[in-house]
C-alpha atoms as a PDB file:
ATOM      1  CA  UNK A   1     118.854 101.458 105.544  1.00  0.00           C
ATOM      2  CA  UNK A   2     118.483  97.881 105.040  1.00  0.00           C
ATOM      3  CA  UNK A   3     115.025  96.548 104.204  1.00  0.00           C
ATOM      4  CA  UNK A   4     113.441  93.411 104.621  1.00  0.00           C
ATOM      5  CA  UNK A   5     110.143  91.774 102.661  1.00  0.00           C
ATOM      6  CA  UNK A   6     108.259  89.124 104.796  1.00  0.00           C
ATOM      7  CA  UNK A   7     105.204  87.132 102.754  1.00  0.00           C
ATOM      8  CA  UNK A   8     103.217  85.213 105.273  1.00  0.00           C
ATOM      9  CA  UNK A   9     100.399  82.815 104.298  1.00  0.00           C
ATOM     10  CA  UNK A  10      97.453  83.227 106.380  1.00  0.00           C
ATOM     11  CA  UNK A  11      94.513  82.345 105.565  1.00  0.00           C
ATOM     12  CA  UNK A  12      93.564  79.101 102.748  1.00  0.00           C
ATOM     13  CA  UNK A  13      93.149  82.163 100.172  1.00  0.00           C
ATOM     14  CA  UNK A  14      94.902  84.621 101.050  1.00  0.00           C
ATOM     15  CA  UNK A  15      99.241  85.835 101.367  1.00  0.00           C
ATOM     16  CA  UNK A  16     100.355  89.050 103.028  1.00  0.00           C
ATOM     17  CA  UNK A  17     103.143  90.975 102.173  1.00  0.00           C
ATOM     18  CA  UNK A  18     105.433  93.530 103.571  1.00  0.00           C
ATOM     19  CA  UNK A  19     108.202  95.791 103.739  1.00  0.00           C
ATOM     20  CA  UNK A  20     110.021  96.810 107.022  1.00  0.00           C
ATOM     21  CA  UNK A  21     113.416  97.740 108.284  1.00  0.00           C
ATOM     22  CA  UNK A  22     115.513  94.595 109.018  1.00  0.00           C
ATOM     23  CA  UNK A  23     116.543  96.107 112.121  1.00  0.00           C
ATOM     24  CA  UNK A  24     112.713  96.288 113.742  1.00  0.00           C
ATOM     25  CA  UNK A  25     111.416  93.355 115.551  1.00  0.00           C
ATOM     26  CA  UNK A  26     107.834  94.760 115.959  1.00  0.00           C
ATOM     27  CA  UNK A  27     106.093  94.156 112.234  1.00  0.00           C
ATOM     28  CA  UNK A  28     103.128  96.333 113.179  1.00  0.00           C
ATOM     29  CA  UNK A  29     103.877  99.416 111.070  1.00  0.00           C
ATOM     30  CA  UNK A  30     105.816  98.727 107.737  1.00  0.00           C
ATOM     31  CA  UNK A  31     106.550 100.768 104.948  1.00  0.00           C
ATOM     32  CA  UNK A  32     104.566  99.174 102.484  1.00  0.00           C
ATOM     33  CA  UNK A  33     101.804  96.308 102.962  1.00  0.00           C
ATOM     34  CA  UNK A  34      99.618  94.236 100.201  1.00  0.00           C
ATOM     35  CA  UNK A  35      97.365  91.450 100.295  1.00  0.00           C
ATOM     36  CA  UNK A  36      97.377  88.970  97.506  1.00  0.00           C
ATOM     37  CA  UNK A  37      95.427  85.080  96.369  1.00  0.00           C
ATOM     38  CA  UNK A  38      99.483  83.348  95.804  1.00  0.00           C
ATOM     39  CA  UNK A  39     102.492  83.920  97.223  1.00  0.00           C
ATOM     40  CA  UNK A  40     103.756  84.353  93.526  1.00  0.00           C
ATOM     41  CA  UNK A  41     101.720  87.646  93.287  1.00  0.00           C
ATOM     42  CA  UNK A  42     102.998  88.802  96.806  1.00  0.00           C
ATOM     43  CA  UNK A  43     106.342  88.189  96.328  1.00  0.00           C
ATOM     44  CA  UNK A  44     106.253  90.246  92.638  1.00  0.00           C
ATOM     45  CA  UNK A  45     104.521  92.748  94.370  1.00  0.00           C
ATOM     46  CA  UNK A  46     107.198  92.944  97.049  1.00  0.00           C
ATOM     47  CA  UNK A  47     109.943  92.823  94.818  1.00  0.00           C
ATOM     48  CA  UNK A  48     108.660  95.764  92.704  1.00  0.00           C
ATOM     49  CA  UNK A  49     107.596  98.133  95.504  1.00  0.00           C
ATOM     50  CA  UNK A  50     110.974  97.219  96.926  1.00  0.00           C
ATOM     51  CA  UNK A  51     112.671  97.951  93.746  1.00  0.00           C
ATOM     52  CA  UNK A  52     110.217 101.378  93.212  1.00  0.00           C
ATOM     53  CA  UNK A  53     111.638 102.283  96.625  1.00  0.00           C
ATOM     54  CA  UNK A  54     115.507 101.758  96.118  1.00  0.00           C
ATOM     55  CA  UNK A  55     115.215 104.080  92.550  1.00  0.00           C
ATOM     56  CA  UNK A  56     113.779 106.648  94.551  1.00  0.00           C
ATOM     57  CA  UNK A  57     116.730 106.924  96.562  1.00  0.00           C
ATOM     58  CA  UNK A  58     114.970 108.690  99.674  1.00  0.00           C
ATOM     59  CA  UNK A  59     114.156 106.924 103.062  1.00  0.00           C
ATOM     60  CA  UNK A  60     110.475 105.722 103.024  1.00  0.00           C
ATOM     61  CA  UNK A  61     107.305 106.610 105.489  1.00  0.00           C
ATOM     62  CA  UNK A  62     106.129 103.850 107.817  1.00  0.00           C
ATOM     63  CA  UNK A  63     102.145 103.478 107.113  1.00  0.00           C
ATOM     64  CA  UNK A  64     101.760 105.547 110.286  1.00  0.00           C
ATOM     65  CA  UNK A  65     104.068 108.563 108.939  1.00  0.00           C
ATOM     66  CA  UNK A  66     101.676 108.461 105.631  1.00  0.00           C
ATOM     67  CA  UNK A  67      97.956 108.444 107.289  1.00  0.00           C
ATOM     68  CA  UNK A  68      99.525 111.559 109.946  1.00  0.00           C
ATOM     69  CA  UNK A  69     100.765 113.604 106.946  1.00  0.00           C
ATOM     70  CA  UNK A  70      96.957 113.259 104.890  1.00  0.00           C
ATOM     71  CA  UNK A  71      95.088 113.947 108.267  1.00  0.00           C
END
């Protein structure tokens, strides 16, 4: 599986970050989402969850697999 992270600036204070599959064109339910004050602190945070994610060597839950397997 090939992941992607996309850091998007939008608001004066405020960068999002995510992880999704490279393949899906629909960014509405990644595997992993943060909200940070720089882009330096969401791309670090992207690049570790991405790395945490690799090491575990299993295929991650979208954020809508997750909240369906608490409920």
């Amino acid at each position: 599986m090939k992941l992607k992270v996309r850091v998007v600036h939008y608001r004066p204070d405020c960068w999002y970050a995510d992880i999704d599959d490279a393949e899906d064109r629909q960014p509405d339910d990644p595997f992993w989402y943060a909200d940070c004050r720089t882009q330096a602190e969401a791309i670090s945070l992207a690049c570790t969850q991405l790395a945490a994610l690799e090491s575990a060597g299993t295929i991650p839950c979208r954020l809508s697999e997750a909240h369906a397997q608490v409920a």
